[in-house]
N, C-alpha and C. Protein backbone atom coordinates (compact mmCIF):
# COMPACT_ATOMS: atom_id res chain seq x y z
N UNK A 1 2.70 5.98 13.46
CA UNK A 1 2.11 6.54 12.23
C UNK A 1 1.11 5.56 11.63
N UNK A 2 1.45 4.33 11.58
CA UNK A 2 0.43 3.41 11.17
C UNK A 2 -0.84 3.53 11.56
N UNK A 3 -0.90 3.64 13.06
CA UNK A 3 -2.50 3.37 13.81
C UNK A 3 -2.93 4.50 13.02
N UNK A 4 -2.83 5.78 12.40
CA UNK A 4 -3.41 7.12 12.46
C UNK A 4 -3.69 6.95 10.08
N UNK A 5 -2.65 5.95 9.90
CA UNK A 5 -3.26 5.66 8.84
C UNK A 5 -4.54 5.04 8.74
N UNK A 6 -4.44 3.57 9.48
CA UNK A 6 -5.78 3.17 9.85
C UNK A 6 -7.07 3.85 10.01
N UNK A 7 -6.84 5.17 10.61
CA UNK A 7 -7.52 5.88 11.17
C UNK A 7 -8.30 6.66 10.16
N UNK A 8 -7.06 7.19 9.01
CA UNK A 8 -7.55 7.67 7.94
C UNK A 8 -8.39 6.93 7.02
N UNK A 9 -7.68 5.86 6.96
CA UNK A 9 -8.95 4.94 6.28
C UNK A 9 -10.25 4.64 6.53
N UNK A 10 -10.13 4.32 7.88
CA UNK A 10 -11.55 4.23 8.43
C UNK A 10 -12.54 5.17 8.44
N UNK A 11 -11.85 6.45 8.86
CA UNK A 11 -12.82 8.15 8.26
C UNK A 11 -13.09 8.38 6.70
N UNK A 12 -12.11 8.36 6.39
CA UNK A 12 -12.57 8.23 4.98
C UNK A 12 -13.66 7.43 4.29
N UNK A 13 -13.22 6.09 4.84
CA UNK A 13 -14.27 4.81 4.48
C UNK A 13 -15.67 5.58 4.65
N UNK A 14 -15.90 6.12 6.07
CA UNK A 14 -17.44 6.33 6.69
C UNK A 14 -17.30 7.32 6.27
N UNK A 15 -16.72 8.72 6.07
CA UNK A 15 -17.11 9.71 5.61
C UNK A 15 -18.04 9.96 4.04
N UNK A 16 -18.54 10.38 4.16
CA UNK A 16 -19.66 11.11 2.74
C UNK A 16 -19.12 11.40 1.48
N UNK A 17 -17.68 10.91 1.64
CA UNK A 17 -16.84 11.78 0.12
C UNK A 17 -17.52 11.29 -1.24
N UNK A 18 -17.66 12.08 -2.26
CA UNK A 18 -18.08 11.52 -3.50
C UNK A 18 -17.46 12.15 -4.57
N UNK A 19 -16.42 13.70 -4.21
CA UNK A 19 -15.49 14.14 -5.35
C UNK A 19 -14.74 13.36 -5.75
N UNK A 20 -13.58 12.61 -4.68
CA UNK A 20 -12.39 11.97 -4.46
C UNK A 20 -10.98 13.04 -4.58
N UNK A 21 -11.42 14.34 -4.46
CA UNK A 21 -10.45 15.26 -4.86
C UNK A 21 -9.79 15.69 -3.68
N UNK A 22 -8.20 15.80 -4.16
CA UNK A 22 -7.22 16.15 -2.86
C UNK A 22 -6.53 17.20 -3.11
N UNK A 23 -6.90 18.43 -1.98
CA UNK A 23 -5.73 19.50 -2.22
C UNK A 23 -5.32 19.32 -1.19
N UNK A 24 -3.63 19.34 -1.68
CA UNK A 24 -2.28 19.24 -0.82
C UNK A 24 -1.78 20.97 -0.78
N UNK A 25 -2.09 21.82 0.33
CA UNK A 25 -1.70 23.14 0.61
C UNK A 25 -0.42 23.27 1.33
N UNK A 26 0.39 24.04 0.66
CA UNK A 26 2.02 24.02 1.24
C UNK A 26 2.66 22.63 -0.19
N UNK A 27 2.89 22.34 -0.73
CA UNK A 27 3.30 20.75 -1.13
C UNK A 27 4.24 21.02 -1.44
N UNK A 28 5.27 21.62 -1.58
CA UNK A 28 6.70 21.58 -1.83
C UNK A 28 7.25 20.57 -2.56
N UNK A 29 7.89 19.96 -2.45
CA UNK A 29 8.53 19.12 -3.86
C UNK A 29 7.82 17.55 -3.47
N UNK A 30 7.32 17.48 -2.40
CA UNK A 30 7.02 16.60 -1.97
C UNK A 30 4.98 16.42 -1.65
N UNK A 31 4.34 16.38 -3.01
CA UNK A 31 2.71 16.25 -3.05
C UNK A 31 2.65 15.29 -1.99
N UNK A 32 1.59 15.21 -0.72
CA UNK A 32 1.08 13.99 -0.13
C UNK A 32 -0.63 14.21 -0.25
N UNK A 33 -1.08 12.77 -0.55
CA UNK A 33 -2.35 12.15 -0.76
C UNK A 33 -2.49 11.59 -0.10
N UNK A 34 -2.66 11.86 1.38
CA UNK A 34 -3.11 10.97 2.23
C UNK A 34 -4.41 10.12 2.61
N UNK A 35 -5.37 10.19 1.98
CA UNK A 35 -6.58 9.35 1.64
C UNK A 35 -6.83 9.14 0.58
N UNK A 36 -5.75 8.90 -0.80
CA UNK A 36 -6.13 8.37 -1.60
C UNK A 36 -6.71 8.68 -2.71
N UNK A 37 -7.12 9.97 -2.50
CA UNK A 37 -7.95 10.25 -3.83
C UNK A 37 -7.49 10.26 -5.19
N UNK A 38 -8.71 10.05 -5.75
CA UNK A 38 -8.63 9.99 -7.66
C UNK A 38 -7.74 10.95 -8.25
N UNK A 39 -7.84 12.35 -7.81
CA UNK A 39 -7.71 13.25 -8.66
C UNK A 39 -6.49 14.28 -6.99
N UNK A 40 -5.41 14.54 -7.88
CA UNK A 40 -4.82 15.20 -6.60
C UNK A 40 -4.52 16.82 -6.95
N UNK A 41 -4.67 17.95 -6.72
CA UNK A 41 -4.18 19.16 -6.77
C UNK A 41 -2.93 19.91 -5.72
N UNK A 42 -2.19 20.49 -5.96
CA UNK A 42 -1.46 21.37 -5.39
C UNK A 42 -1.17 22.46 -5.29
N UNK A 43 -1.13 23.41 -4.00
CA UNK A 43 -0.98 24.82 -4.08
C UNK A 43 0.06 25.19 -2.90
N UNK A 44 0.95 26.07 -3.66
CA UNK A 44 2.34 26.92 -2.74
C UNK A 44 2.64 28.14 -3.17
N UNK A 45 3.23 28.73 -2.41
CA UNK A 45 3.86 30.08 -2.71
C UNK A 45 4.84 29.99 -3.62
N UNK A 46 5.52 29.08 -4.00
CA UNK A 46 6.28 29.01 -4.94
C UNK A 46 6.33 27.53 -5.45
N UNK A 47 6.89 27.51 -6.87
CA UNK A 47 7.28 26.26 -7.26
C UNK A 47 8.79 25.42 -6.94
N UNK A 48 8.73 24.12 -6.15
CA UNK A 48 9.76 23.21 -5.97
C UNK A 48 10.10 22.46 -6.92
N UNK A 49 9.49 22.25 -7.91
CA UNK A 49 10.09 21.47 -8.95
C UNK A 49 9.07 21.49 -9.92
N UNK A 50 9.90 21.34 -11.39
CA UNK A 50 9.08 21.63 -12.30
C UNK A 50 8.27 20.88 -12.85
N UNK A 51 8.54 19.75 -12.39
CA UNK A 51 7.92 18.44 -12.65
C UNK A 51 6.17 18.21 -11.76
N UNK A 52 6.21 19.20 -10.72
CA UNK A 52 4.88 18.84 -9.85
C UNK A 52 3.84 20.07 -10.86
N UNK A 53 3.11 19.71 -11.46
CA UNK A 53 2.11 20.74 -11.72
C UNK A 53 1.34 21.71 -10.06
N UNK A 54 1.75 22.76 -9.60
CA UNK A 54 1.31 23.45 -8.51
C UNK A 54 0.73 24.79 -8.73
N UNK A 55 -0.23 24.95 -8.36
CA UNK A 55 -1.01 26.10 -8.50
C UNK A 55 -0.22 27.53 -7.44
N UNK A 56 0.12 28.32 -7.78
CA UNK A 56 1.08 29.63 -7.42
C UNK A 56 0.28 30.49 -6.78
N UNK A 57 0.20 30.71 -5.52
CA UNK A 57 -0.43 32.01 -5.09
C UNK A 57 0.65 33.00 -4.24
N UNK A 58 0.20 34.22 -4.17
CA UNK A 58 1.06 34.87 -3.20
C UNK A 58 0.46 34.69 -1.81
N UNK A 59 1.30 34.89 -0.89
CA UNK A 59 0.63 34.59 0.71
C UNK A 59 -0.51 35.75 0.90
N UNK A 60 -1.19 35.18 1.60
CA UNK A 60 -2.51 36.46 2.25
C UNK A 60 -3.47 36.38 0.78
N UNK A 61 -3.18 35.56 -0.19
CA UNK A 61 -4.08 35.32 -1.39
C UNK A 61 -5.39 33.80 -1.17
N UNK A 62 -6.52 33.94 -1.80
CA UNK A 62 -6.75 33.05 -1.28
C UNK A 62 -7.00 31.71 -2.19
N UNK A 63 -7.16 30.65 -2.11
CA UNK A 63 -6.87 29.60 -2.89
C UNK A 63 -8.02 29.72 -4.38
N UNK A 64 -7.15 29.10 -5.08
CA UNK A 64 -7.23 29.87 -6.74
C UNK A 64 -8.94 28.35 -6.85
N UNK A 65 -9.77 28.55 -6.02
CA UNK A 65 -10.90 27.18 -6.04
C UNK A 65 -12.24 27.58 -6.16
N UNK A 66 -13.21 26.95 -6.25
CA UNK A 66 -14.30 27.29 -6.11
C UNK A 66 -14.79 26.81 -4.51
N UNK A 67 -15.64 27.60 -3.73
CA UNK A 67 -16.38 26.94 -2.55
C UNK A 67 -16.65 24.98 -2.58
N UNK A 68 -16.17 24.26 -1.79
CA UNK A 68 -16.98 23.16 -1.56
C UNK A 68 -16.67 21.84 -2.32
N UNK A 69 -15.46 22.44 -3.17
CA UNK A 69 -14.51 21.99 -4.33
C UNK A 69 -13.98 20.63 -4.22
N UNK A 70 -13.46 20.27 -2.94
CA UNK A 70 -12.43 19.02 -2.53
C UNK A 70 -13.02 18.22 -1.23
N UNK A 71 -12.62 16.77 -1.82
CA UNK A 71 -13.46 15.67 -0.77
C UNK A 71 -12.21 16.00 0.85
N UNK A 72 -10.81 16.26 0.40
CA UNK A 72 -10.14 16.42 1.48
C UNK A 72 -9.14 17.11 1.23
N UNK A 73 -8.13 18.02 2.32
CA UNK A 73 -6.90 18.65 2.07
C UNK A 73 -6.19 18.30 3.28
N UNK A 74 -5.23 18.66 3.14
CA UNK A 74 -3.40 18.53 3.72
C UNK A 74 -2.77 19.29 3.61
N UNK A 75 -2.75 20.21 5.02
CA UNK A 75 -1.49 21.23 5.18
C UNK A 75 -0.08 20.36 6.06
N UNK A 76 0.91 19.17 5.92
CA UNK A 76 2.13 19.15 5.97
C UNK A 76 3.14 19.85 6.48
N UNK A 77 3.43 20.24 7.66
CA UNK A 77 4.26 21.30 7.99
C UNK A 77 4.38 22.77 7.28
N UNK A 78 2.68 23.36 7.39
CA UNK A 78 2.23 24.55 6.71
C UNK A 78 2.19 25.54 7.44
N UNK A 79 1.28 25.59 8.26
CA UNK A 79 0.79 26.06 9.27
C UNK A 79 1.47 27.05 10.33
N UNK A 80 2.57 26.46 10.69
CA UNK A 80 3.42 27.27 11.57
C UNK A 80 4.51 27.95 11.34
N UNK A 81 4.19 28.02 9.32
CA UNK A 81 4.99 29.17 8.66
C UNK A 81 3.89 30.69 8.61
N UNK A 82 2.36 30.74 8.94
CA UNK A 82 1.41 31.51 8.66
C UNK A 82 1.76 32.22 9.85
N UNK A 83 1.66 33.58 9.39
CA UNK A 83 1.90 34.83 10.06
C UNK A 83 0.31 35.46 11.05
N UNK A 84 0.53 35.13 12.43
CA UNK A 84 -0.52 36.14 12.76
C UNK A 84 -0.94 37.21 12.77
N UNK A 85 0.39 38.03 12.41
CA UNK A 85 0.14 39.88 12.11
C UNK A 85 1.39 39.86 11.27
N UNK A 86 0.32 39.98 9.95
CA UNK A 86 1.27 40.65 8.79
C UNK A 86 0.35 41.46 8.08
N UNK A 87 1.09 42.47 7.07
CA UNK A 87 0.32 43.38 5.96
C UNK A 87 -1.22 42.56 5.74
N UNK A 88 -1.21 41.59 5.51
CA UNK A 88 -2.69 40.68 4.80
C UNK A 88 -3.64 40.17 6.38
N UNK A 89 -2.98 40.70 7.49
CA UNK A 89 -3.77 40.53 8.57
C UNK A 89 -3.35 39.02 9.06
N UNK A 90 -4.36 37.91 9.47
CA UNK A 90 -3.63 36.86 9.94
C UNK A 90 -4.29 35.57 9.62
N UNK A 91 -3.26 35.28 9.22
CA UNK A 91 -2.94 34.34 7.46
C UNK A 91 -3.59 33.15 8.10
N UNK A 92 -2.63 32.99 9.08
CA UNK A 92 -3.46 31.52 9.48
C UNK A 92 -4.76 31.72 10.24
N UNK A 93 -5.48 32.30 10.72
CA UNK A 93 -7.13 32.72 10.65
C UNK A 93 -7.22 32.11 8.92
N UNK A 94 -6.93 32.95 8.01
CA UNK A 94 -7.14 33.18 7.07
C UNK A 94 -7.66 31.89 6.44
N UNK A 95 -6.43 30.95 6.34
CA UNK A 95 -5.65 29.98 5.23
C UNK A 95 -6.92 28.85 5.92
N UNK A 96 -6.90 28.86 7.10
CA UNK A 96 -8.10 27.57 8.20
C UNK A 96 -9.20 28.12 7.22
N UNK A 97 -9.72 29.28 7.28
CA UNK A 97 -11.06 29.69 6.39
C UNK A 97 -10.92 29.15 5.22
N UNK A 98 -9.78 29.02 4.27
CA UNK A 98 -10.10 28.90 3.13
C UNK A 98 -9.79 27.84 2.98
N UNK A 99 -9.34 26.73 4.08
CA UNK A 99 -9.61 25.25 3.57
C UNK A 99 -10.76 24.58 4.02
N UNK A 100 -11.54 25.34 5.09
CA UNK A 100 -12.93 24.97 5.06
C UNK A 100 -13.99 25.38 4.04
N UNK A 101 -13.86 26.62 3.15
CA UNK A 101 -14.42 26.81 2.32
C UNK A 101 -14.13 25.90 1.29
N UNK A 102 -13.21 25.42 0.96
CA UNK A 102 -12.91 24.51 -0.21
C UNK A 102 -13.48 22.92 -0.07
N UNK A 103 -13.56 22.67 1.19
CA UNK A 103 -14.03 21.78 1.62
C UNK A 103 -15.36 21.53 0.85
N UNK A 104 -15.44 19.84 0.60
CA UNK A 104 -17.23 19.98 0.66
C UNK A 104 -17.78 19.27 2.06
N UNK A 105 -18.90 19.61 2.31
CA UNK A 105 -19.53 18.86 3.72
C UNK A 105 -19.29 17.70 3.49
N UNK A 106 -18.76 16.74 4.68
CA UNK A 106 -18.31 15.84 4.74
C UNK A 106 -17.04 15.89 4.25
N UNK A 107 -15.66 16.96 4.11
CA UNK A 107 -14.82 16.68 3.53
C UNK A 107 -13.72 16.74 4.90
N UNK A 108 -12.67 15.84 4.85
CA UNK A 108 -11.72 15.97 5.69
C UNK A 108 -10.38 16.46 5.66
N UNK A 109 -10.01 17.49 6.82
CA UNK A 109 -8.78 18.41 6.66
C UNK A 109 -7.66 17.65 7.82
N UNK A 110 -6.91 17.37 6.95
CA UNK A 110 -5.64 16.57 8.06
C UNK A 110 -4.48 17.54 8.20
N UNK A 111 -4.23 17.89 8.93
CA UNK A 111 -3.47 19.22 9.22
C UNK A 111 -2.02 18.93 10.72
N UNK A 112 -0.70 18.48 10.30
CA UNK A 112 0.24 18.31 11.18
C UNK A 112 1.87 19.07 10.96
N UNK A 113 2.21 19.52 12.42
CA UNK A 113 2.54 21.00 12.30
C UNK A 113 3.31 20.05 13.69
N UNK A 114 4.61 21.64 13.89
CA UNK A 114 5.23 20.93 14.95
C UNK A 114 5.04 20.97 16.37
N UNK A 115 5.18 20.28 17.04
CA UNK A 115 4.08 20.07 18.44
C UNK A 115 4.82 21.09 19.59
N UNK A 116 4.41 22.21 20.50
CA UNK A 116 4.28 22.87 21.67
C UNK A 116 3.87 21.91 22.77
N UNK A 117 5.75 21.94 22.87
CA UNK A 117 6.62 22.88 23.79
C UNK A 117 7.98 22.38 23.02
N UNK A 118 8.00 21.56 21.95
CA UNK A 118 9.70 20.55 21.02
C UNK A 118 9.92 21.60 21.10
N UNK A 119 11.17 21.44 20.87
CA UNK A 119 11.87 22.33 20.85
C UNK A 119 12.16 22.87 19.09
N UNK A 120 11.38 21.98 18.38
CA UNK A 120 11.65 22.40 16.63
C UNK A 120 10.36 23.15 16.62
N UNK A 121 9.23 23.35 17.11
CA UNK A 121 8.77 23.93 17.00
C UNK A 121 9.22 25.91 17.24
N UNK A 122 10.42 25.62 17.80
CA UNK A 122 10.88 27.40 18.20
C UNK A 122 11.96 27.64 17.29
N UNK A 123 13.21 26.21 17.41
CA UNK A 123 14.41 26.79 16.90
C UNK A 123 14.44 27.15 14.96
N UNK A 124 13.50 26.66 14.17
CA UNK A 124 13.46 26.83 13.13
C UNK A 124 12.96 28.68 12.85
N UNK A 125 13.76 29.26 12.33
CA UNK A 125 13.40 30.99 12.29
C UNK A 125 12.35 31.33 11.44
N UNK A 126 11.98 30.63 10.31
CA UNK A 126 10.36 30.67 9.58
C UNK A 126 9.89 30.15 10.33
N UNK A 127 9.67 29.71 11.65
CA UNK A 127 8.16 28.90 12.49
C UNK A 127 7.76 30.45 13.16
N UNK A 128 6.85 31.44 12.99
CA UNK A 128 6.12 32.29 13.77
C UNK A 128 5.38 32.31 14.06
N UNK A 129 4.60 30.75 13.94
CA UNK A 129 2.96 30.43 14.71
C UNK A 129 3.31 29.68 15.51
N UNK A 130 2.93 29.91 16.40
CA UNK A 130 3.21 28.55 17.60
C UNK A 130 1.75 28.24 18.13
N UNK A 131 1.60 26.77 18.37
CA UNK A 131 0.11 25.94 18.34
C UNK A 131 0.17 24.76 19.07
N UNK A 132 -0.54 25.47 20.07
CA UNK A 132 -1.11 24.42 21.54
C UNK A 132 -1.99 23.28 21.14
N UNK A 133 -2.30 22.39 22.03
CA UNK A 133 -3.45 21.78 21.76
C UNK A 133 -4.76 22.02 21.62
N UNK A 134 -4.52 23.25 22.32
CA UNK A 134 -6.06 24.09 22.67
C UNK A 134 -6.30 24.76 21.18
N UNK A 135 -5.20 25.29 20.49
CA UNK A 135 -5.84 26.50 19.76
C UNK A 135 -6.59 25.79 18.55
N UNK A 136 -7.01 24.62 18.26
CA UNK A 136 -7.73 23.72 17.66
C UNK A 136 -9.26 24.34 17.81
N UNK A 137 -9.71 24.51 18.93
CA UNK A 137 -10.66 24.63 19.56
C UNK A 137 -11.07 25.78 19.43
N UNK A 138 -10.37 27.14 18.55
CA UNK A 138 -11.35 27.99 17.73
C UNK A 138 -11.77 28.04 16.48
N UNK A 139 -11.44 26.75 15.67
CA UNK A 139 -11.79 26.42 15.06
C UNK A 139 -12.77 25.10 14.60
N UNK A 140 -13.36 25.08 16.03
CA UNK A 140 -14.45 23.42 15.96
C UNK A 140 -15.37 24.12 16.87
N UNK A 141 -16.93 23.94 16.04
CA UNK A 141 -17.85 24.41 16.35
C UNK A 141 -18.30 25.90 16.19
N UNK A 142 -19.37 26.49 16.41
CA UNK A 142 -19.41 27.77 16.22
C UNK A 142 -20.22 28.34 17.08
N UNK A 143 -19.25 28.06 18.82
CA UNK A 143 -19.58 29.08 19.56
C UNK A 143 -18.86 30.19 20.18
N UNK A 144 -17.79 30.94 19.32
CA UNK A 144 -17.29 31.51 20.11
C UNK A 144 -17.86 32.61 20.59
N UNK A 145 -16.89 33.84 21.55
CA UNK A 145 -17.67 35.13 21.87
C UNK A 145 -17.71 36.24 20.12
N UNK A 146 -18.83 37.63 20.27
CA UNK A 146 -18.59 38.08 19.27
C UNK A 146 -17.16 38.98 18.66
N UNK A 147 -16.87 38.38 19.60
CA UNK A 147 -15.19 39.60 19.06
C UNK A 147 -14.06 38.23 18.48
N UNK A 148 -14.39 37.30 18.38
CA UNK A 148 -13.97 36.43 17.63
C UNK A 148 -14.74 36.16 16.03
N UNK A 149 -15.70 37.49 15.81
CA UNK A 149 -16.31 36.69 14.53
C UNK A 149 -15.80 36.92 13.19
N UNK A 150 -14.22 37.18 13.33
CA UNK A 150 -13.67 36.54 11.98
C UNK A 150 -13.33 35.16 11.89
N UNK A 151 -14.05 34.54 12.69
CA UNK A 151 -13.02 33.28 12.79
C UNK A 151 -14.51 32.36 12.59
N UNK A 152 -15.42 31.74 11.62
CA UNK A 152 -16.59 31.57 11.11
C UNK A 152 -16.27 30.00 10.70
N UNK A 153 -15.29 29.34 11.10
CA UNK A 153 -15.50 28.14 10.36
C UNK A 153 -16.30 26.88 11.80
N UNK A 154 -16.55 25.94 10.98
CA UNK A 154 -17.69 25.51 12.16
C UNK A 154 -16.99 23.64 12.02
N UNK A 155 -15.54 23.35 11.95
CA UNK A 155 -15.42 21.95 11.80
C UNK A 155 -15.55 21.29 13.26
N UNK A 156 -15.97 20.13 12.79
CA UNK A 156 -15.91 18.42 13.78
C UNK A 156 -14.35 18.07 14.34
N UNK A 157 -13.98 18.00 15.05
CA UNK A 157 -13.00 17.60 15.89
C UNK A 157 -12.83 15.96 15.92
N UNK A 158 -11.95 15.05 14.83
CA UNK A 158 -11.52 13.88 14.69
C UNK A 158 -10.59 13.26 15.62
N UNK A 159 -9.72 14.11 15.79
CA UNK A 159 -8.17 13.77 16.34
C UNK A 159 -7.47 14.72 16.38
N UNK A 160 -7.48 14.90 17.55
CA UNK A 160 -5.93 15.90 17.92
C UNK A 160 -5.11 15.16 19.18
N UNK A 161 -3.93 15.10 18.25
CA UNK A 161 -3.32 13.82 19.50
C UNK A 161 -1.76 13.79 18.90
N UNK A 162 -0.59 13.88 19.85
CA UNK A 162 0.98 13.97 19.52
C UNK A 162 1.00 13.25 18.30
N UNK A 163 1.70 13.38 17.68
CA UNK A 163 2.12 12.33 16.46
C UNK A 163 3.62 11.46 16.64
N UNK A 164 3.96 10.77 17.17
CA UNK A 164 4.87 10.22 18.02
C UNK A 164 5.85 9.87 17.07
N UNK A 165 5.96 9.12 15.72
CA UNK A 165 6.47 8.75 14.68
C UNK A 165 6.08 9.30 12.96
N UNK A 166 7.09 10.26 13.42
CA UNK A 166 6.51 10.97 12.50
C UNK A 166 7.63 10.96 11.34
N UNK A 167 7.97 10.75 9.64
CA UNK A 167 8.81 10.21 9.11
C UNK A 167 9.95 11.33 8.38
N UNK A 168 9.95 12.13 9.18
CA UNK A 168 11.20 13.15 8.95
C UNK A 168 12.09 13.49 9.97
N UNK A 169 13.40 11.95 9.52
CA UNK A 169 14.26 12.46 10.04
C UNK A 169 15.13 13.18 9.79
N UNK A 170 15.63 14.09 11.05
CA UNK A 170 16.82 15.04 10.83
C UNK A 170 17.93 14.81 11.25
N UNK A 171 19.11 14.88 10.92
CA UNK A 171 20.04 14.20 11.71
C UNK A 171 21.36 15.24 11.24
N UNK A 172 22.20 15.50 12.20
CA UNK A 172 22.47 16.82 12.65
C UNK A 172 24.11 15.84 12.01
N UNK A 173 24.79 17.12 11.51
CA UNK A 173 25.80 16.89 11.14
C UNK A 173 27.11 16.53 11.70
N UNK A 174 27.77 15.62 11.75
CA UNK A 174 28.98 15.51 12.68
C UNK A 174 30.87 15.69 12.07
N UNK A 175 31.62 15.49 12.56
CA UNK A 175 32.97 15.73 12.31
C UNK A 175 33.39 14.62 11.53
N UNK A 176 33.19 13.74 11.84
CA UNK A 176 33.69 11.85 11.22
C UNK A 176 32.81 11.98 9.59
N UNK A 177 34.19 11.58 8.85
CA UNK A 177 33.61 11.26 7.82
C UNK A 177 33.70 10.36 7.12
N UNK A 178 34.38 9.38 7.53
CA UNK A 178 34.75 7.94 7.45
C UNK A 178 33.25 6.87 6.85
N UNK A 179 32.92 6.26 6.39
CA UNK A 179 31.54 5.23 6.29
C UNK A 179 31.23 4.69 7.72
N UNK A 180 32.22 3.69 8.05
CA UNK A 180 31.64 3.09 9.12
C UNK A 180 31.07 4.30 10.57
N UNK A 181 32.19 5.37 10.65
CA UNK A 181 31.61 5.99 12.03
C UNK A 181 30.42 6.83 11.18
N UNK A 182 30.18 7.14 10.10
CA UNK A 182 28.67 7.70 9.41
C UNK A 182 27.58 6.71 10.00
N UNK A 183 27.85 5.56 9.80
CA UNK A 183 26.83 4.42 10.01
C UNK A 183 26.37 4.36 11.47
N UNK A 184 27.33 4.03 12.36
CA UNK A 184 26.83 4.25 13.53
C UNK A 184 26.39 5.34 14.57
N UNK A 185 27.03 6.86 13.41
CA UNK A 185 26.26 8.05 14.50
C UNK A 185 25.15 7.94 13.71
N UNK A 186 24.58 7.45 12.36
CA UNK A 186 23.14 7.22 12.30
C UNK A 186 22.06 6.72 12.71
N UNK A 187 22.44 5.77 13.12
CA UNK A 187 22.15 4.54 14.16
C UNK A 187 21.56 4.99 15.28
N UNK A 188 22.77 5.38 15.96
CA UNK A 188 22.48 6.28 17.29
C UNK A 188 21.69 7.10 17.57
N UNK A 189 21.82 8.23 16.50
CA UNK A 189 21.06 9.59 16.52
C UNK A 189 19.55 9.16 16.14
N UNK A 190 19.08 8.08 15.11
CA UNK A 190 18.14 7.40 14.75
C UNK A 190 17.06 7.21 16.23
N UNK A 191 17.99 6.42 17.11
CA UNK A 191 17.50 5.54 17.92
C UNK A 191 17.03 6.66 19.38
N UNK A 192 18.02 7.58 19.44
CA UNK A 192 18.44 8.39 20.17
C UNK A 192 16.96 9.50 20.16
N UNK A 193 16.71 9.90 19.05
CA UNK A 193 15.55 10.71 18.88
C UNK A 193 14.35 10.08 18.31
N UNK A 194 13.94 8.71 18.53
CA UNK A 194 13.40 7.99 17.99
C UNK A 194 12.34 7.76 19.61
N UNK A 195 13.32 7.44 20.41
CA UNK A 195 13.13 7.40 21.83
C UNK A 195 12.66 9.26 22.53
N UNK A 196 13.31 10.06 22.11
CA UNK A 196 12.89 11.44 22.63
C UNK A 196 11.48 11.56 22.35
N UNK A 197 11.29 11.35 20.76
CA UNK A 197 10.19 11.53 20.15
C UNK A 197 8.75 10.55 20.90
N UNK A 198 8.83 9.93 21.57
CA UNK A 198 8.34 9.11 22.27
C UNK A 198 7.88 9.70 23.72
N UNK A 199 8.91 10.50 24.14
CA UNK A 199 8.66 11.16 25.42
C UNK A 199 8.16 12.54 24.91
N UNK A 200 8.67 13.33 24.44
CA UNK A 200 8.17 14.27 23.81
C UNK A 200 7.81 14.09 22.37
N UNK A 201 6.45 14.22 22.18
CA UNK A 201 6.77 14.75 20.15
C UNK A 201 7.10 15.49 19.64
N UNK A 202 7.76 15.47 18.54
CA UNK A 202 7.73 16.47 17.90
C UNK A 202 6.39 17.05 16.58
N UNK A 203 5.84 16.55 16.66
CA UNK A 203 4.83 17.19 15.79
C UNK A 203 3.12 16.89 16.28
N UNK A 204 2.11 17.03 15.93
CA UNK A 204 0.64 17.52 16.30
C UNK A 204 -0.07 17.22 15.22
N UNK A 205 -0.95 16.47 15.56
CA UNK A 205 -1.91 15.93 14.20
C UNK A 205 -3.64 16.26 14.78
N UNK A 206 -3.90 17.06 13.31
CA UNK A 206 -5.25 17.57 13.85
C UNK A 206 -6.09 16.72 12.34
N UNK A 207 -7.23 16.18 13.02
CA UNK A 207 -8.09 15.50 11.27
C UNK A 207 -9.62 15.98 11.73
N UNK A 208 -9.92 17.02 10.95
CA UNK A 208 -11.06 18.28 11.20
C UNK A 208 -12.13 17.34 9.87
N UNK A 209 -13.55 17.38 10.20
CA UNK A 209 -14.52 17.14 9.33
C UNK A 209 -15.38 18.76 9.29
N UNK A 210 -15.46 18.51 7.84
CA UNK A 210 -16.61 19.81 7.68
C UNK A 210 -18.23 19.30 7.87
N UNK A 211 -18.79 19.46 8.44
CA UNK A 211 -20.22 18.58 8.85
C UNK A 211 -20.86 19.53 7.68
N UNK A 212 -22.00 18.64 7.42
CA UNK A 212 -23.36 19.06 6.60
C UNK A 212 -23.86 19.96 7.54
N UNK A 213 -24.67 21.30 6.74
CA UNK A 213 -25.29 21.83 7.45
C UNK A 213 -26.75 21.20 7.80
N UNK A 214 -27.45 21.78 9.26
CA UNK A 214 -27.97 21.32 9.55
C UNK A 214 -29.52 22.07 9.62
């Protein structure tokens, strides 16, 4: 996770930003600002706590912003709750459009979701998007064929690459309830999927630039 902070810094550093404004999309009780900015906003389908000021939309709604609005955003394990065929059509088409619209040129979208083929990417029953490495790639650049032309956003391709250490652990409940055997199936299970996560990831990190037009 570190190198990919670095990483953020360094894009950020060279990137064009001059709002400093951060929308965190999905933020649940937990806002992340991952580059730092001055000024941070939040938007969810519902409120996690009353304490986060979060902007309320219903799903298939689109973000309560003006065009061109924010130096960067963060969808956080968002993404692979968006429905490809529902009543509002398909959300995540959708939700990608409307964080590039919010975007300003030069603004950066850091977007990590759980990685295809983990196995958390299936067993969780709200995950109904599932997302390859490839499917990045209708959303960078703007050549697709014309029967793709709802899909109009035109971002730069930063990084798409496993996210190997990623800081949510889960750790599965056991029979022992004693302290000491708590301590060491933590340990274990820690170390145990610490090492999986290494061979396989579990999660997918995409960091999209909106380029100036040209």
């Amino acid at each position: 996770m570190f190198k990919y902070k670095r990483r953020f810094r360094r894009t950020t550093r060279d990137s064009p930003i001059t709002s400093r404004t951060h929308l965190d999309f999905g933020c649940g009780s937990q806002p992340r600002n991952p580059f730092g900015a001055e000024k941070l906003f939040t938007v969810d389908v519902f409120r996690s706590s009353p304490e986060i000021p979060t902007d309320l939309i219903q799903a298939g709604e689109p973000f309560p912003y003006e065009d061109n609005f924010f130096s960067s955003v963060s969808a956080f394990d968002v993404v692979e709750h968006l429905s490809r065929d529902s009543a509002q059509g398909n959300q995540f088409i959708f939700y990608m459009k409307e964080i590039y619209r919010v975007l300003e040129p030069g603004g950066l979208a850091l977007v990590i979701f759980p990685a295809f083929p983990h196995r958390d990417a299936f067993s969780d029953p709200t995950h109904i998007n599932f997302i390859t490495p490839r499917t990045v790639d209708y959303f960078v650049g703007n050549k697709l064929p014309p029967f793709y032309a709802g899909i109009d956003t035109n971002f730069e391709l930063l990084i798409n690459n496993p996210l190997r250490f990623w800081k949510k652990w889960v750790v599965s409940s056991d029979l022992s309830h004693d302290a000491e055997s708590e301590g060491i199936r933590r340990r274990l299970s820690l170390a145990k999927r610490t090492l999986l996560r290494c061979v396989n990831p579990q999660h997918r990190i995409w960091l999209l630039l909106k380029p100036y037009e040209r």
